[in-house]
PDB file of N, CA and C in Angstrom:
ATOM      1  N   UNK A   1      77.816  13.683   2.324  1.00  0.00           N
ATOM      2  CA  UNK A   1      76.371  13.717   2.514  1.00  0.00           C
ATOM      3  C   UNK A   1      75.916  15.099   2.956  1.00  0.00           C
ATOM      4  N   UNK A   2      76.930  15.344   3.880  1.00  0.00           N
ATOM      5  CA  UNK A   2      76.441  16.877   4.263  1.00  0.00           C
ATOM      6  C   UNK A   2      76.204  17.815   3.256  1.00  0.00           C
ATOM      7  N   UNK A   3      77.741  17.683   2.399  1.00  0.00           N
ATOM      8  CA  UNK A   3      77.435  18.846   1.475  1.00  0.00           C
ATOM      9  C   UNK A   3      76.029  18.940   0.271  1.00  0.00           C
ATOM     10  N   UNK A   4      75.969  17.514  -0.077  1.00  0.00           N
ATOM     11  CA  UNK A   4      74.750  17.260  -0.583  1.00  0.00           C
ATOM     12  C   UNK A   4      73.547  17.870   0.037  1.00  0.00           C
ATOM     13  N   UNK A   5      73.340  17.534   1.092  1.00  0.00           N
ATOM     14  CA  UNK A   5      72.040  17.925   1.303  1.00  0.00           C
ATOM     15  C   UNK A   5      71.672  19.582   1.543  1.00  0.00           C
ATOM     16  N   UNK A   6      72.803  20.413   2.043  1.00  0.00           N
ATOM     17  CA  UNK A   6      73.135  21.871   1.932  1.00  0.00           C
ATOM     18  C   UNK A   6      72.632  22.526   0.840  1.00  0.00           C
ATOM     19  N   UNK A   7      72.998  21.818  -0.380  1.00  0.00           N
ATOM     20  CA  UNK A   7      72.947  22.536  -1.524  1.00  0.00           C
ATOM     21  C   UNK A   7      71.711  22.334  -2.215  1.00  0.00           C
ATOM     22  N   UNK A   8      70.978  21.240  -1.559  1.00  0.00           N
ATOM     23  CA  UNK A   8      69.448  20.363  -2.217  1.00  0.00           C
ATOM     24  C   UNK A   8      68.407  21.494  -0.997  1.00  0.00           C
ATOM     25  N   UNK A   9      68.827  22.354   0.139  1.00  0.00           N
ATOM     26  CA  UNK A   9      68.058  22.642   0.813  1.00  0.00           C
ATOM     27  C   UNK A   9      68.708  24.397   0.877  1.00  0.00           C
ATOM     28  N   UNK A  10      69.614  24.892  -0.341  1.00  0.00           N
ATOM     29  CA  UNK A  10      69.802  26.140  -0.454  1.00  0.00           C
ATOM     30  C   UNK A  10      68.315  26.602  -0.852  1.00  0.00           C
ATOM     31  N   UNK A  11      67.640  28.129  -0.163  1.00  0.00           N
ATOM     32  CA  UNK A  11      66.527  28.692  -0.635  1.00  0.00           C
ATOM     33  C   UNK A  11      66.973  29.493  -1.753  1.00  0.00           C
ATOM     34  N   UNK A  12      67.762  29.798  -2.129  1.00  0.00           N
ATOM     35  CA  UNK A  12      67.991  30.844  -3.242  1.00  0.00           C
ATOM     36  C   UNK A  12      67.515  29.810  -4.740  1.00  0.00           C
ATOM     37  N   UNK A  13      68.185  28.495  -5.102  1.00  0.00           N
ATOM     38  CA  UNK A  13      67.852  27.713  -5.622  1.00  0.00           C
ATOM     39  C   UNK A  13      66.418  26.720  -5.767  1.00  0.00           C
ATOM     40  N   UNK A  14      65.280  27.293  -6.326  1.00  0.00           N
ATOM     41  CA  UNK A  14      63.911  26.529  -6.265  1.00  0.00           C
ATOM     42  C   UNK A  14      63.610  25.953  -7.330  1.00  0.00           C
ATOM     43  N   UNK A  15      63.297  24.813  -7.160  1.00  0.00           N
ATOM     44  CA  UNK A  15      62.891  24.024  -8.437  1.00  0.00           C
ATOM     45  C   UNK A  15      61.791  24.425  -8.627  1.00  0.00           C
ATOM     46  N   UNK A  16      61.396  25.295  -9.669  1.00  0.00           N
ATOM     47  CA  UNK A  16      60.217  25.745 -10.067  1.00  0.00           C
ATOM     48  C   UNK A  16      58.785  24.231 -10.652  1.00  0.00           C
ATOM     49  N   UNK A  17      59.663  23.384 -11.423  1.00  0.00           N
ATOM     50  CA  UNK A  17      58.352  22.426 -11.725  1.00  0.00           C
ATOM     51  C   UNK A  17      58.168  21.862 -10.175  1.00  0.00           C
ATOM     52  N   UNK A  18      58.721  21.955  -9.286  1.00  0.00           N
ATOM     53  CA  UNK A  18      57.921  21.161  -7.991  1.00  0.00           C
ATOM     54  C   UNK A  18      56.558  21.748  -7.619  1.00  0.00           C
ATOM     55  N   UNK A  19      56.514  23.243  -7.602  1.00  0.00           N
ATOM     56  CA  UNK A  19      55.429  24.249  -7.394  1.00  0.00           C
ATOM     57  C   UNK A  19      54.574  24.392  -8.073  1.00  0.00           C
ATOM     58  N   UNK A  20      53.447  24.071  -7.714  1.00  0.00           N
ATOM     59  CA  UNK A  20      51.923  23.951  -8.620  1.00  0.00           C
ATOM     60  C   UNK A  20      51.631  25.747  -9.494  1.00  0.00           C
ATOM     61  N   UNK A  21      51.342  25.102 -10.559  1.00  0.00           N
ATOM     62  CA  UNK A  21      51.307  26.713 -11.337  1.00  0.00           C
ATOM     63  C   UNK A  21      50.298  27.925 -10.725  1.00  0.00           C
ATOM     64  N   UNK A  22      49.324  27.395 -10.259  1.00  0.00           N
ATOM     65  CA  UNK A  22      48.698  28.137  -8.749  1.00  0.00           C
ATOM     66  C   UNK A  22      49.436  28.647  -7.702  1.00  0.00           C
ATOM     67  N   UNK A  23      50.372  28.616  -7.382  1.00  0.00           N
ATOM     68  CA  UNK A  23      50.921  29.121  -6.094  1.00  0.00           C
ATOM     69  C   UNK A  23      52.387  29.625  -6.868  1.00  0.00           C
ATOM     70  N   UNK A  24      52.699  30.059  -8.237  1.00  0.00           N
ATOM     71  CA  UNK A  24      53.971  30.667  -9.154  1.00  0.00           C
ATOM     72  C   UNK A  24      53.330  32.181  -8.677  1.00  0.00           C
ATOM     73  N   UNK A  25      54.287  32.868  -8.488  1.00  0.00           N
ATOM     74  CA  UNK A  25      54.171  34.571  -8.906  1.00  0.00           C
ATOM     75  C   UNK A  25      54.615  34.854 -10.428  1.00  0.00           C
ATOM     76  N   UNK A  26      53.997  35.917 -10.632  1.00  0.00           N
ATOM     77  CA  UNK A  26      53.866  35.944 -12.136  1.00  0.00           C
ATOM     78  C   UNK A  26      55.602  35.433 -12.850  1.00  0.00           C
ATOM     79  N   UNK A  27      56.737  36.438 -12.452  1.00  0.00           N
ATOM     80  CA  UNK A  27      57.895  35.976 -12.711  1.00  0.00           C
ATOM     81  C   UNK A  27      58.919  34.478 -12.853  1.00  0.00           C
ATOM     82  N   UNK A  28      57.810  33.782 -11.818  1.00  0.00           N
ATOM     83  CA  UNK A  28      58.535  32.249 -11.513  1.00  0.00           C
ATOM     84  C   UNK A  28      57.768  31.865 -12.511  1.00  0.00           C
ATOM     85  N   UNK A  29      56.488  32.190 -13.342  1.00  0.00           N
ATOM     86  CA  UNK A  29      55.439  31.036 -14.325  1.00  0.00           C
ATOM     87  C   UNK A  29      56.031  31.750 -15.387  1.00  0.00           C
ATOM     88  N   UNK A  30      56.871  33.129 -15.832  1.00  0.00           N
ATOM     89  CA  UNK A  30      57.227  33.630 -16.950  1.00  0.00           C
ATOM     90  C   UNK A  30      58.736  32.189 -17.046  1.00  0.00           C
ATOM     91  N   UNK A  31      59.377  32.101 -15.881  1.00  0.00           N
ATOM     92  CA  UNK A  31      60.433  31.722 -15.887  1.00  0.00           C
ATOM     93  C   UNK A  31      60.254  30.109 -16.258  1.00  0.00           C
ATOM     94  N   UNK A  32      59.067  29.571 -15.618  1.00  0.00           N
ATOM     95  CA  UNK A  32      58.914  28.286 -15.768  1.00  0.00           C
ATOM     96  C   UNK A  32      58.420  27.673 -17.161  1.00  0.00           C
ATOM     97  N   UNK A  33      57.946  29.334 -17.981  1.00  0.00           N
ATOM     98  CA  UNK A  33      57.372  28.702 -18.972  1.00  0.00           C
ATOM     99  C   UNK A  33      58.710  29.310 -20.305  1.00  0.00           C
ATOM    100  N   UNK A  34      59.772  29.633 -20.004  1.00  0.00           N
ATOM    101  CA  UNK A  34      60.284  30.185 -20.858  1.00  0.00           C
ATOM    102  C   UNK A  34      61.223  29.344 -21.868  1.00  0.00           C
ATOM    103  N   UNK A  35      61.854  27.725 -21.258  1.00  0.00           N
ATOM    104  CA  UNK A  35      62.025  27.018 -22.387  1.00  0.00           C
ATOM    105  C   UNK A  35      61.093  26.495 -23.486  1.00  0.00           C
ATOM    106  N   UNK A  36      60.166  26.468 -23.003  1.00  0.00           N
ATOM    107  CA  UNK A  36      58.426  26.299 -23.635  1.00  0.00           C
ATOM    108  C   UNK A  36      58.434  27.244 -24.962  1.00  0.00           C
ATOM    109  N   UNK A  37      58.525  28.341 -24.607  1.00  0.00           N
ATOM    110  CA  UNK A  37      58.019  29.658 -25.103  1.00  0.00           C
ATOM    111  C   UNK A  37      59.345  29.712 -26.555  1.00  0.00           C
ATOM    112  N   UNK A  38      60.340  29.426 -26.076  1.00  0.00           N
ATOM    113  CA  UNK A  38      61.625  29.743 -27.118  1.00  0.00           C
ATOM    114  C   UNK A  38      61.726  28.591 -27.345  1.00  0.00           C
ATOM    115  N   UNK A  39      61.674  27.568 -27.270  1.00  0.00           N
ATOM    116  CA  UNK A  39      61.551  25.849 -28.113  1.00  0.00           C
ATOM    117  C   UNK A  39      60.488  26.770 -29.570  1.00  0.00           C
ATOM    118  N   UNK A  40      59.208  26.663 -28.993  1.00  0.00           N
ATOM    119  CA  UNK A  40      58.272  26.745 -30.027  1.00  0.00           C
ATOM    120  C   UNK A  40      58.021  28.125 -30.919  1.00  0.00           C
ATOM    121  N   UNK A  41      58.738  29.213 -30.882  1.00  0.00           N
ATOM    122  CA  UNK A  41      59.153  30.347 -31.232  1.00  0.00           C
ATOM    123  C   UNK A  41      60.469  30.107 -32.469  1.00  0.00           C
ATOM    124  N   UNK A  42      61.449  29.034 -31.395  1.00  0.00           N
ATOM    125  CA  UNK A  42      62.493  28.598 -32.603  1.00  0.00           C
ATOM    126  C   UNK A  42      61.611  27.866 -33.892  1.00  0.00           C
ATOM    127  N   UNK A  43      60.907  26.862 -33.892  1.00  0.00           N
ATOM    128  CA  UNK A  43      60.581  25.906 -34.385  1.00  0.00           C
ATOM    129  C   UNK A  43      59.448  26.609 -35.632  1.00  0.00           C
ATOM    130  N   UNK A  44      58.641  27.872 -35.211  1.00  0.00           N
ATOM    131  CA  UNK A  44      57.907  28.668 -35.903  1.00  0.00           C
ATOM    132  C   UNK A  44      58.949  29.370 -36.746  1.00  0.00           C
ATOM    133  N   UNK A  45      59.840  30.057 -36.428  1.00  0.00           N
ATOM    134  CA  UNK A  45      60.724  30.961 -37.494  1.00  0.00           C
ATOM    135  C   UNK A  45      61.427  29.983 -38.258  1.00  0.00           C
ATOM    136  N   UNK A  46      61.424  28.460 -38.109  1.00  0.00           N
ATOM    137  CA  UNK A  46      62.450  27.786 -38.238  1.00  0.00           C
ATOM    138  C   UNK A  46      61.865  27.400 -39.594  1.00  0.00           C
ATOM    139  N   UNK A  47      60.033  27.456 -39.906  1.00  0.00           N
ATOM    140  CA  UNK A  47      59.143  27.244 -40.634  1.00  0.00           C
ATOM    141  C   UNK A  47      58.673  28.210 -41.623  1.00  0.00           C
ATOM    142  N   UNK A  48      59.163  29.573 -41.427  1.00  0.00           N
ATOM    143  CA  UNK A  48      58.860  31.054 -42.081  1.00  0.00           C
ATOM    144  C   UNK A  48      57.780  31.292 -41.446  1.00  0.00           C
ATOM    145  N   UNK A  49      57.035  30.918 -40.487  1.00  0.00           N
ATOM    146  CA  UNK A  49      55.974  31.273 -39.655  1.00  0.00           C
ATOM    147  C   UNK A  49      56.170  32.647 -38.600  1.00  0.00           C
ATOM    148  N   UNK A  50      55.314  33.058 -37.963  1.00  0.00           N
ATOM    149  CA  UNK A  50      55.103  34.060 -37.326  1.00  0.00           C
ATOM    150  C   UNK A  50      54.335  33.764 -36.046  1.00  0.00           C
ATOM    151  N   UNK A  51      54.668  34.748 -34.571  1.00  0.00           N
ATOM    152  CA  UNK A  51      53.779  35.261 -33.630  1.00  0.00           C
ATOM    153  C   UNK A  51      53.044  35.706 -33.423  1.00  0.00           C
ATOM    154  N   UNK A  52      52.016  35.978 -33.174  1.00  0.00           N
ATOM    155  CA  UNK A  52      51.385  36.920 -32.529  1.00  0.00           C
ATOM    156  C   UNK A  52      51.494  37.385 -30.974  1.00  0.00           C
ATOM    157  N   UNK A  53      50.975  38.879 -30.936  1.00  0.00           N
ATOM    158  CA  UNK A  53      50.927  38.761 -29.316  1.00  0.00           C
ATOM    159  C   UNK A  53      50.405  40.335 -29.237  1.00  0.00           C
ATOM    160  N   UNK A  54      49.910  40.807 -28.327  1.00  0.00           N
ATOM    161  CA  UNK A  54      49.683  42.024 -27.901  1.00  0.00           C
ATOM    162  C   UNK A  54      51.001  42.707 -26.863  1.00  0.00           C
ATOM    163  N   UNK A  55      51.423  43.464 -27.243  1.00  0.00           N
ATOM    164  CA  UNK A  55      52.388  44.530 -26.417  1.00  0.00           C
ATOM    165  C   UNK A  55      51.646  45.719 -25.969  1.00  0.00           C
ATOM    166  N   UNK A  56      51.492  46.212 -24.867  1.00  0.00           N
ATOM    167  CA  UNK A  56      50.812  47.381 -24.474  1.00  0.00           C
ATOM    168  C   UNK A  56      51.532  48.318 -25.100  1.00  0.00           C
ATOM    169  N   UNK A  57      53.055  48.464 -24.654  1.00  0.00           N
ATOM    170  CA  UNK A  57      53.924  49.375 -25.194  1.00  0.00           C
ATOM    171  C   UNK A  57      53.769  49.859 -26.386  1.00  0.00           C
ATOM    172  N   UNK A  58      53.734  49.211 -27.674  1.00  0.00           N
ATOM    173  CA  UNK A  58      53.364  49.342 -28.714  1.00  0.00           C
ATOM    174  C   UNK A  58      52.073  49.584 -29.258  1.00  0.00           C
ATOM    175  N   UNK A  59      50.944  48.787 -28.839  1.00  0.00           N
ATOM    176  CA  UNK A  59      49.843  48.697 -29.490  1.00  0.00           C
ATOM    177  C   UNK A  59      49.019  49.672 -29.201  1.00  0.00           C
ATOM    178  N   UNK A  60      48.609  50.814 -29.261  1.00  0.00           N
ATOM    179  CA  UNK A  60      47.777  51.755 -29.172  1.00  0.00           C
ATOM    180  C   UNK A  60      46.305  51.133 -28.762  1.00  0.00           C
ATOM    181  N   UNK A  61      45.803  50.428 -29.019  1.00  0.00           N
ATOM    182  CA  UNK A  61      44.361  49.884 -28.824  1.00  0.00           C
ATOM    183  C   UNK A  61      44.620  48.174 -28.672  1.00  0.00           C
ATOM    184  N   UNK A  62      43.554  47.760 -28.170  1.00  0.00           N
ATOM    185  CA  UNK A  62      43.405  46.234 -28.192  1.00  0.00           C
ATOM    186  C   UNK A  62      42.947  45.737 -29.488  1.00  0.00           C
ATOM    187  N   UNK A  63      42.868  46.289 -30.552  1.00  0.00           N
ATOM    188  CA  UNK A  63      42.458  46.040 -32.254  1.00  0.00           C
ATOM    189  C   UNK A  63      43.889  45.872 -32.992  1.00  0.00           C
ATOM    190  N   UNK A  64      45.235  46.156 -32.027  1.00  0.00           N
ATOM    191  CA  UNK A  64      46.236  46.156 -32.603  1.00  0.00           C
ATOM    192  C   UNK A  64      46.996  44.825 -31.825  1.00  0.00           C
ATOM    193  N   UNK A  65      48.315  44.533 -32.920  1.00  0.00           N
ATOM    194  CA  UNK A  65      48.547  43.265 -32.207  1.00  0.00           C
ATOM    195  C   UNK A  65      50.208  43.297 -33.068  1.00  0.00           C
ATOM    196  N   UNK A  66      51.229  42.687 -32.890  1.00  0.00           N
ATOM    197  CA  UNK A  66      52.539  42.636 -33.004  1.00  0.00           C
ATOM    198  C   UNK A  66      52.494  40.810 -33.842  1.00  0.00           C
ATOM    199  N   UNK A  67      53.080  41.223 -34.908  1.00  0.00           N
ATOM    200  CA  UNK A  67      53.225  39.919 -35.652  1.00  0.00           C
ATOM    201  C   UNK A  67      54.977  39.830 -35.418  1.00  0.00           C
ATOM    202  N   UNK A  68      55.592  38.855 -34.953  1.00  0.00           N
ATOM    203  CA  UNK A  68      56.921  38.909 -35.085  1.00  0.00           C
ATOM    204  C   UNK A  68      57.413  37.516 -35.856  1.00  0.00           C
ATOM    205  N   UNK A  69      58.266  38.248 -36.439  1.00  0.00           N
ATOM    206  CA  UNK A  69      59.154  37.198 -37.725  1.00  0.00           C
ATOM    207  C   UNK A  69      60.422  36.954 -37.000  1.00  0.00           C
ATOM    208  N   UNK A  70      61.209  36.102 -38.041  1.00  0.00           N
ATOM    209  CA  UNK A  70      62.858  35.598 -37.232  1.00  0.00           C
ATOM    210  C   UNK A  70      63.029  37.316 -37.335  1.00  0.00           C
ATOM    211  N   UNK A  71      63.161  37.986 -38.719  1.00  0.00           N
ATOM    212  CA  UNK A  71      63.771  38.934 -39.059  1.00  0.00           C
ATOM    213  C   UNK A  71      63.053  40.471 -38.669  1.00  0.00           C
ATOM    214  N   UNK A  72      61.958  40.348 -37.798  1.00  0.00           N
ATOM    215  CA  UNK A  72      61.351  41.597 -37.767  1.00  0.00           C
ATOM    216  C   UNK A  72      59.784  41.331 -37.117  1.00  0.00           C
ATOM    217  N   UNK A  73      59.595  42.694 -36.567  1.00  0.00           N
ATOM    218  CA  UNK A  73      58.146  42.717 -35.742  1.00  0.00           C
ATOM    219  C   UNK A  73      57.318  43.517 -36.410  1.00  0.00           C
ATOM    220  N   UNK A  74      56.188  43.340 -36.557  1.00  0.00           N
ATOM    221  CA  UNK A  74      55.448  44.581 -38.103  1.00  0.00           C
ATOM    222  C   UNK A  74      53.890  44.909 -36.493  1.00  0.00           C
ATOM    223  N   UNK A  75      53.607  45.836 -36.771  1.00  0.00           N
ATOM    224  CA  UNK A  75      52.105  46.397 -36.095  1.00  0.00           C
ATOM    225  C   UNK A  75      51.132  46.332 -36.806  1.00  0.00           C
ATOM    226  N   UNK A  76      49.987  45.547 -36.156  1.00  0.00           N
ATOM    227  CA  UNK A  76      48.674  45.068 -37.082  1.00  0.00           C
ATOM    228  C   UNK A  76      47.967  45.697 -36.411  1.00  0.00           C
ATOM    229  N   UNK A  77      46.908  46.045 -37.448  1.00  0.00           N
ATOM    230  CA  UNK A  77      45.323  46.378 -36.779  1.00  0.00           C
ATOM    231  C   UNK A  77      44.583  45.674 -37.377  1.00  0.00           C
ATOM    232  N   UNK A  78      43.325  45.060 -36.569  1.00  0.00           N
ATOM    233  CA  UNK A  78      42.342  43.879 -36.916  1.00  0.00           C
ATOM    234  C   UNK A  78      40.645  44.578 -37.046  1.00  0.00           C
ATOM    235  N   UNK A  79      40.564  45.100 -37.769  1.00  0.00           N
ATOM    236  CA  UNK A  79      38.744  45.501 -38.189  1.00  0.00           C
ATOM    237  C   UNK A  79      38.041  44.619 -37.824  1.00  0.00           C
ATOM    238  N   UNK A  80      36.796  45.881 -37.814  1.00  0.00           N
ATOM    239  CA  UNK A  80      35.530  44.433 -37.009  1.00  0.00           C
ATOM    240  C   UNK A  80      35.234  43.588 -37.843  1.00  0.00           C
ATOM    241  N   UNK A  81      35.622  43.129 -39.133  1.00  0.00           N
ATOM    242  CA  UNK A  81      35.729  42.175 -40.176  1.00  0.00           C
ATOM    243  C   UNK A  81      36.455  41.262 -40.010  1.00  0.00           C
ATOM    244  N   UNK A  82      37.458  41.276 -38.755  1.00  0.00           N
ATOM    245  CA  UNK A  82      38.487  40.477 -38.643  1.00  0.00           C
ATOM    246  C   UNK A  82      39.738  40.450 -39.458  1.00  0.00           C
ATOM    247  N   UNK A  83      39.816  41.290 -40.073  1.00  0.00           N
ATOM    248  CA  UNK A  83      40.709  41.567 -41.185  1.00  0.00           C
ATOM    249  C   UNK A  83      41.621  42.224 -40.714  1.00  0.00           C
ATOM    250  N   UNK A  84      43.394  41.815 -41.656  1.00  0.00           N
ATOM    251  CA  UNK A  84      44.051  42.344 -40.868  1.00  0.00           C
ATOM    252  C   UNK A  84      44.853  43.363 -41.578  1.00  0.00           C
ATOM    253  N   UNK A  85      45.129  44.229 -41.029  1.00  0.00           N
ATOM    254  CA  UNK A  85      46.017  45.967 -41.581  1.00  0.00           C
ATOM    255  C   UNK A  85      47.517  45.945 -41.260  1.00  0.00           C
ATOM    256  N   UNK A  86      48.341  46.096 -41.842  1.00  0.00           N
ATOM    257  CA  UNK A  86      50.073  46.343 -41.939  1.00  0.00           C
ATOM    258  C   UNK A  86      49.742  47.717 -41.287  1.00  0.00           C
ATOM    259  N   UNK A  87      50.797  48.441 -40.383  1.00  0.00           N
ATOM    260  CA  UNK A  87      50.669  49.340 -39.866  1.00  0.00           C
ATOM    261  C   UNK A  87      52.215  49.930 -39.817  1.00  0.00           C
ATOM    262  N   UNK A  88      52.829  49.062 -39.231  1.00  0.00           N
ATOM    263  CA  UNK A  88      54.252  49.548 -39.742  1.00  0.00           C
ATOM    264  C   UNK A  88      55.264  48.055 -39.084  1.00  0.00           C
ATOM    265  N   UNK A  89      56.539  48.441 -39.679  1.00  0.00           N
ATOM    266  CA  UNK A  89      57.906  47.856 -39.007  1.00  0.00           C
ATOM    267  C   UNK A  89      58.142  48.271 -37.909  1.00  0.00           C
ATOM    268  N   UNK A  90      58.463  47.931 -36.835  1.00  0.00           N
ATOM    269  CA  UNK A  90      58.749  48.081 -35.538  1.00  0.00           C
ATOM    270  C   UNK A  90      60.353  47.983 -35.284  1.00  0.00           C
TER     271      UNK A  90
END
């Protein structure tokens, strides 16, 4: 019993779904949401489908945006038409 309860009351070990997504620091809600994130990422490439997402690193402006494939990440730019521009392979 002892050892049980030792290891249910180690702090290094936190059950992240106990903690309301309000009170996560950014790293514990990246962490909590990351089987989420790669379930439905598998399931999109799994379809020939694609991501989106903005990378600062990459994207020069907020008009630009990162399409990622199973096989590759390409750089878009989106006109005030909404239209979208190939920019390169990443």
């Amino acid at each position: 019993m002892r050892a049980f309860h030792q290891t249910m009351s180690n702090a290094t070990t936190i059950d992240l779904r106990l903690k309301s997504v309000f009170d996560l620091t950014d790293k514990e809600l990246q962490e909590r949401l990351r089987p989420t994130y790669e379930a439905m990422k598998k399931e999109k490439f799994a379809k020939g489908g694609y991501i989106t997402y903005y990378d600062p690193s990459v994207c020069p402006t907020t008009s630009h945006a990162v399409h990622e494939y199973a096989d590759r990440k390409d750089l878009m730019w989106m006109d005030d038409k909404y239209q979208e521009h190939f920019i390169k392979t990443l």
